[in-house]
PDB file of N, CA and C in Angstrom:
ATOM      1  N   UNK A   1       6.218  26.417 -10.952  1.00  0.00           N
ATOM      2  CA  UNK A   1       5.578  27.272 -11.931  1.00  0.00           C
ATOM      3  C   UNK A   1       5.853  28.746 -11.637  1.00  0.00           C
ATOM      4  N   UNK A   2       6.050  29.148 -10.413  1.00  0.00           N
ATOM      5  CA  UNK A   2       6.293  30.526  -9.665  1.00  0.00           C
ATOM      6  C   UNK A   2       7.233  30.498 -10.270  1.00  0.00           C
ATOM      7  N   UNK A   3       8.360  30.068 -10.373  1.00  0.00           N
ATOM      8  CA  UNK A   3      10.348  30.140 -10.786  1.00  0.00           C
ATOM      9  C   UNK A   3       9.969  30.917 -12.319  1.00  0.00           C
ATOM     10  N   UNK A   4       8.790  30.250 -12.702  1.00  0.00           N
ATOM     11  CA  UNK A   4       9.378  30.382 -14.547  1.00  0.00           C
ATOM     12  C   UNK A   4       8.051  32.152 -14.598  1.00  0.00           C
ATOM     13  N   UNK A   5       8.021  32.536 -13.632  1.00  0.00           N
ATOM     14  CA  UNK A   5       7.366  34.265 -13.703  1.00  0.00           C
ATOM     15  C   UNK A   5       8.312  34.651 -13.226  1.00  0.00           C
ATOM     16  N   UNK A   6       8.932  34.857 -12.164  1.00  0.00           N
ATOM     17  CA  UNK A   6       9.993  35.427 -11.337  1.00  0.00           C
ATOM     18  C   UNK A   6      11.280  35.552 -12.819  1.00  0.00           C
ATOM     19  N   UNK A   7      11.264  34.059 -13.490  1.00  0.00           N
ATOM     20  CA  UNK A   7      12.778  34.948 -14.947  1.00  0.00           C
ATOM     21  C   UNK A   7      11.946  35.644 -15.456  1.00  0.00           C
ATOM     22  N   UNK A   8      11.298  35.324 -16.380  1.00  0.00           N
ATOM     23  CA  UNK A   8      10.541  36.191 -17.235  1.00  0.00           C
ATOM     24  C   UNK A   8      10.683  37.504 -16.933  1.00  0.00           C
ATOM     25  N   UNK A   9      10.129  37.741 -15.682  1.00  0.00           N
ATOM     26  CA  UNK A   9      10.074  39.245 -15.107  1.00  0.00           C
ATOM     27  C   UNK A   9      11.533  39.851 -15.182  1.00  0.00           C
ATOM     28  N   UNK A  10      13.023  38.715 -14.696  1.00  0.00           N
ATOM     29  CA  UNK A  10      13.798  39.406 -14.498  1.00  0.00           C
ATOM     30  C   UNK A  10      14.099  39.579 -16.099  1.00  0.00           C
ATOM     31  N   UNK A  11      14.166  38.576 -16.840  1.00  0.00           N
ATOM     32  CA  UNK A  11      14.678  38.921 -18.170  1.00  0.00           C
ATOM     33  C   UNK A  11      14.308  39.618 -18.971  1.00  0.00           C
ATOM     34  N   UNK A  12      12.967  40.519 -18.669  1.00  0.00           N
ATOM     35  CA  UNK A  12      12.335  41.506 -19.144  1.00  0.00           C
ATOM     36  C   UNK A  12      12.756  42.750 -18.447  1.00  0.00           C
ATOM     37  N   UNK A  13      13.468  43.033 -17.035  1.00  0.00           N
ATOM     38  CA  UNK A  13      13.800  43.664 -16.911  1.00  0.00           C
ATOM     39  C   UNK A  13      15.309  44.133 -16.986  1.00  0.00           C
ATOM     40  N   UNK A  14      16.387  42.811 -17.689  1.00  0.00           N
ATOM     41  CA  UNK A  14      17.430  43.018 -18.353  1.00  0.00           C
ATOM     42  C   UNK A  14      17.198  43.724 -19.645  1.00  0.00           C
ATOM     43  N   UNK A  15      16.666  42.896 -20.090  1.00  0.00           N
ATOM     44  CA  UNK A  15      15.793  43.635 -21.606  1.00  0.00           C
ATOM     45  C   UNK A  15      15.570  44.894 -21.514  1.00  0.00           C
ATOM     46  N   UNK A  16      14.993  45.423 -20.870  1.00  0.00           N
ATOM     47  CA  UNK A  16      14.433  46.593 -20.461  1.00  0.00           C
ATOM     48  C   UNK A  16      15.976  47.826 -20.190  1.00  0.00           C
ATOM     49  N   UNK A  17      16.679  47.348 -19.120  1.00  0.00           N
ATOM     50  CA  UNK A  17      18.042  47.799 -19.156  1.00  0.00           C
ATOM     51  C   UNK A  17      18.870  47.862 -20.250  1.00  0.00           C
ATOM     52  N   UNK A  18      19.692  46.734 -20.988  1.00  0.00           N
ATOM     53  CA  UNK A  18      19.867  46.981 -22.262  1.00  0.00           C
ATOM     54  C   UNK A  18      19.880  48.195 -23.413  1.00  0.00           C
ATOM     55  N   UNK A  19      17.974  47.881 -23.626  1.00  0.00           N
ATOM     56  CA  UNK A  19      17.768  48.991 -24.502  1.00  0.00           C
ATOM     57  C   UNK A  19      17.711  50.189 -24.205  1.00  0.00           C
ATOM     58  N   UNK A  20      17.307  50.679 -22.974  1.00  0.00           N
ATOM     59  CA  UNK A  20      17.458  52.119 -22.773  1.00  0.00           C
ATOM     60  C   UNK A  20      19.654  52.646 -22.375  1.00  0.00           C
ATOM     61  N   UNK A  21      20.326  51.539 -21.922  1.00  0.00           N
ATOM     62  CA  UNK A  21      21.365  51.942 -22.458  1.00  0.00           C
ATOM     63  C   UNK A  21      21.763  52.095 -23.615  1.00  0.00           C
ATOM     64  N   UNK A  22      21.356  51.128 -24.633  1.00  0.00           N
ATOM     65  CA  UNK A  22      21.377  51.050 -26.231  1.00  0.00           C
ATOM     66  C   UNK A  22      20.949  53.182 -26.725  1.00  0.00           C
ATOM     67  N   UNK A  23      19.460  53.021 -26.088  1.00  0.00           N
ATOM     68  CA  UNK A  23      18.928  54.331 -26.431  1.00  0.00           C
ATOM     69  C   UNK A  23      19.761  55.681 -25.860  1.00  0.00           C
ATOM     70  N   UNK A  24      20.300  55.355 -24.931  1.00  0.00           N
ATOM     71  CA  UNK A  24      21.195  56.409 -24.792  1.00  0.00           C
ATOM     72  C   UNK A  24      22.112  56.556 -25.248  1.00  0.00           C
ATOM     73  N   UNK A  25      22.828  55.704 -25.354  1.00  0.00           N
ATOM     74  CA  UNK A  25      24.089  55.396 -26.134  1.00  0.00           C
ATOM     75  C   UNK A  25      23.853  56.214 -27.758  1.00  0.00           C
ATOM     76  N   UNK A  26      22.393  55.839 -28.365  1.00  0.00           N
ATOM     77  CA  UNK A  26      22.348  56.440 -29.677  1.00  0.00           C
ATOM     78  C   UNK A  26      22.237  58.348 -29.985  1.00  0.00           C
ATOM     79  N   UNK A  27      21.713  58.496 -28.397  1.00  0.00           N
ATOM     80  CA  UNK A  27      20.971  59.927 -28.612  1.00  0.00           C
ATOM     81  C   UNK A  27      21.941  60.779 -27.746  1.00  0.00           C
ATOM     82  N   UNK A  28      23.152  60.057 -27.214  1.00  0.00           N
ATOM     83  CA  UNK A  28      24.568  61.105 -26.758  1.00  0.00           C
ATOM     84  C   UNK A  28      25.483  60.933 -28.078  1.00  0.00           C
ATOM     85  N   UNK A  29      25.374  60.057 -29.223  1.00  0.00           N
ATOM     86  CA  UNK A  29      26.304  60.573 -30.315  1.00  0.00           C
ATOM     87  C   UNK A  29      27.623  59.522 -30.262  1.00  0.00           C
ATOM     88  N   UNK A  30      27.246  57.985 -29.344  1.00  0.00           N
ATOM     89  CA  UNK A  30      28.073  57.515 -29.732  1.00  0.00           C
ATOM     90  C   UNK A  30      27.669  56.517 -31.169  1.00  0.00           C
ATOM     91  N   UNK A  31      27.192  56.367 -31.979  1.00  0.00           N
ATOM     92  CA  UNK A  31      27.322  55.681 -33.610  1.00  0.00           C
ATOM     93  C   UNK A  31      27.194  56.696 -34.409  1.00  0.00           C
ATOM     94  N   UNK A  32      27.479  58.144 -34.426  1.00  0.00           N
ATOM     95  CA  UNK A  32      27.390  59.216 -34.863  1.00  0.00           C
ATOM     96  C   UNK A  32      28.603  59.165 -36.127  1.00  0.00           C
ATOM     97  N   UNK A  33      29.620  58.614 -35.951  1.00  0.00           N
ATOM     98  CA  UNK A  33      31.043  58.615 -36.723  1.00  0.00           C
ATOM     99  C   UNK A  33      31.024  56.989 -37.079  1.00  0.00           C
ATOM    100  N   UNK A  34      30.276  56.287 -37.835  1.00  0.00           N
ATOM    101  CA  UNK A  34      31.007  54.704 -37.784  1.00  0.00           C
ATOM    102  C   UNK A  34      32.145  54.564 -38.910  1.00  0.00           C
ATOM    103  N   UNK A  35      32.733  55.742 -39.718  1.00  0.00           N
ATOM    104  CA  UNK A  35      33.896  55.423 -41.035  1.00  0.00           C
ATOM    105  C   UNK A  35      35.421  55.132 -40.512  1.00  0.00           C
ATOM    106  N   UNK A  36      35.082  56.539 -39.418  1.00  0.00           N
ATOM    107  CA  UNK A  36      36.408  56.950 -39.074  1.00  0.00           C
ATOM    108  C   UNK A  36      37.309  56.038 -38.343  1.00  0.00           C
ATOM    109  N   UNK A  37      36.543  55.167 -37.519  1.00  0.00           N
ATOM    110  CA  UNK A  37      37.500  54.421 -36.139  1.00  0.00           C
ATOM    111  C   UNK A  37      38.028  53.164 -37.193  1.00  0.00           C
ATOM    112  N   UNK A  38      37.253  52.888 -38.314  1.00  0.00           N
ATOM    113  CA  UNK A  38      37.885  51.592 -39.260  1.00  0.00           C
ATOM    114  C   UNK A  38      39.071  51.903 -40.239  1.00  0.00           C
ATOM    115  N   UNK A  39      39.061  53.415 -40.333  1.00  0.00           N
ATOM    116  CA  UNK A  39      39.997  53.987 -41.325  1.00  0.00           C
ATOM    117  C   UNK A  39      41.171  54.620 -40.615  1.00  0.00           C
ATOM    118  N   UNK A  40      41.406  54.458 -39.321  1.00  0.00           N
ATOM    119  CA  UNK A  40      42.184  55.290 -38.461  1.00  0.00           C
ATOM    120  C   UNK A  40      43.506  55.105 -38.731  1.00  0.00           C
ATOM    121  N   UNK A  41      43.726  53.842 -38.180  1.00  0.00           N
ATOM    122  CA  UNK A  41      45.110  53.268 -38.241  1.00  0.00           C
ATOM    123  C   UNK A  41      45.508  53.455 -39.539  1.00  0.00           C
ATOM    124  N   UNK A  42      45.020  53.750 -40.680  1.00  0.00           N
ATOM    125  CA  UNK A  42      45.719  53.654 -42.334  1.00  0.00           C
ATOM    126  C   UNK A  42      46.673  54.960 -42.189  1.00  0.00           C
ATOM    127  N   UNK A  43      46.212  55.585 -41.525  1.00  0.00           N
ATOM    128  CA  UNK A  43      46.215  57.219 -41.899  1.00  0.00           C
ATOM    129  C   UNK A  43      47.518  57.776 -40.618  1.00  0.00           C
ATOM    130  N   UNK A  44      47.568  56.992 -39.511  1.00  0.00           N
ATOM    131  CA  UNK A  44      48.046  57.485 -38.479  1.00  0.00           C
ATOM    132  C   UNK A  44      49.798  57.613 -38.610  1.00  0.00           C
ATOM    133  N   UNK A  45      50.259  58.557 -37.700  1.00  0.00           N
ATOM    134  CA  UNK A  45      51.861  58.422 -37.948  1.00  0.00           C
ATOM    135  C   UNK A  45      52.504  57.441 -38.179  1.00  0.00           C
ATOM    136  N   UNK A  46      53.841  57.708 -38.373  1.00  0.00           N
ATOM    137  CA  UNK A  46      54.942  56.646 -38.247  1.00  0.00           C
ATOM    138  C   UNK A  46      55.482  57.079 -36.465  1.00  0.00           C
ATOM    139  N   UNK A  47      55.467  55.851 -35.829  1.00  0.00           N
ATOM    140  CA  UNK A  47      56.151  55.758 -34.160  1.00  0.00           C
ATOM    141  C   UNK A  47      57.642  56.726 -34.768  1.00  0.00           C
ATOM    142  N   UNK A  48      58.043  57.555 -33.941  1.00  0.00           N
ATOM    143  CA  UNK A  48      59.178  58.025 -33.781  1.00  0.00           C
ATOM    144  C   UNK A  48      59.567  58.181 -32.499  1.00  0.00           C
ATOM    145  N   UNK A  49      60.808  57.361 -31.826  1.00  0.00           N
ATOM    146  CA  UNK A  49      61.140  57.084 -30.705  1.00  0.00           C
ATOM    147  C   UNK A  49      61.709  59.126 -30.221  1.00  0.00           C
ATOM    148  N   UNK A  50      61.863  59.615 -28.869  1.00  0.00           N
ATOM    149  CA  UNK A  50      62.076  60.759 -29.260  1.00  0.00           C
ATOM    150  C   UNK A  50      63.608  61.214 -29.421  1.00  0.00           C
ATOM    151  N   UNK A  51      64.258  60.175 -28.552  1.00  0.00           N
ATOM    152  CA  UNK A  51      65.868  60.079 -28.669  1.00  0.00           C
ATOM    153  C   UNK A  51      66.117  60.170 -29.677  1.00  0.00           C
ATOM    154  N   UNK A  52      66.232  59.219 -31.081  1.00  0.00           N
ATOM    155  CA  UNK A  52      65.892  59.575 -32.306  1.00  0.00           C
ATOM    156  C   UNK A  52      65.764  60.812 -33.349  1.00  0.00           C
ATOM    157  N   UNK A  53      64.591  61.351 -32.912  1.00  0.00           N
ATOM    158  CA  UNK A  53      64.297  62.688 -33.289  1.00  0.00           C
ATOM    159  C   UNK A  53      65.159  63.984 -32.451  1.00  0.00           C
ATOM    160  N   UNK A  54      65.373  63.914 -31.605  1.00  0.00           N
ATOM    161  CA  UNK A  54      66.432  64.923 -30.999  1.00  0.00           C
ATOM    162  C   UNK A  54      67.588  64.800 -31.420  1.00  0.00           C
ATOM    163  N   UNK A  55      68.053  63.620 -31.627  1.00  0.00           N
ATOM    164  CA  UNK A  55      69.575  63.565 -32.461  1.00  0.00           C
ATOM    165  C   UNK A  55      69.770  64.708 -33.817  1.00  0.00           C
ATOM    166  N   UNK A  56      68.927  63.837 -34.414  1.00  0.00           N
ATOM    167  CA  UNK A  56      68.341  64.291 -35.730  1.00  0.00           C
ATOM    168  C   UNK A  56      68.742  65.491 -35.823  1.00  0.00           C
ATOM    169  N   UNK A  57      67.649  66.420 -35.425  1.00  0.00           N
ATOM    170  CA  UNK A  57      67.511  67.301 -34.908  1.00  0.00           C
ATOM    171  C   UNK A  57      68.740  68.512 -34.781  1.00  0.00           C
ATOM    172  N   UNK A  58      69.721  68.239 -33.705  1.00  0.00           N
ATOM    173  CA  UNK A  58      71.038  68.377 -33.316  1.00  0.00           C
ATOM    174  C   UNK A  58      71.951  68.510 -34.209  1.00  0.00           C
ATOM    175  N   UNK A  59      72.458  67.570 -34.721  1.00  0.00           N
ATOM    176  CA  UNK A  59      72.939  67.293 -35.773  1.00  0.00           C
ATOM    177  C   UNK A  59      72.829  68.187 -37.206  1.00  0.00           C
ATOM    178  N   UNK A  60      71.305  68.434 -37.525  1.00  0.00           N
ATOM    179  CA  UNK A  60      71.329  69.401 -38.856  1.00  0.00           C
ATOM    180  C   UNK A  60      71.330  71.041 -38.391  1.00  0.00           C
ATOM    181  N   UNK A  61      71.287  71.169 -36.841  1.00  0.00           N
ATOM    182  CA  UNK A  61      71.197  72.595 -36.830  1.00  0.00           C
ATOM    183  C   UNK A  61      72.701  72.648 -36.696  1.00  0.00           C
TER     184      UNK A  61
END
């Protein structure tokens, strides 16, 4: 019967851990932006190797 106070206690004090990381997590500004990190990749360059681009480069001057 002792075993089943001893979890309780600990799983209340996971619990307990958790949310105050949760709470910090909210009040330093990380869910502050949730649009941007889903829309990122649409928007981001095209890879350009740089060998590539230095040719390029060379060539029209």
């Amino acid at each position: 019967m002792h075993i089943i106070f001893i979890l309780i206690a600990i799983s209340v004090v996971v619990a307990a851990g958790f949310l105050a990381a949760f709470l910090w997590a909210v009040r330093s500004g990380q869910y502050d932006d949730d649009y941007t990190p889903a829309v990122r990749m649409l928007f981001e360059n095209e890879y350009k190797p740089a060998g590539k681009s230095e040719k390029l480069e060379q060539k029209t001057s």
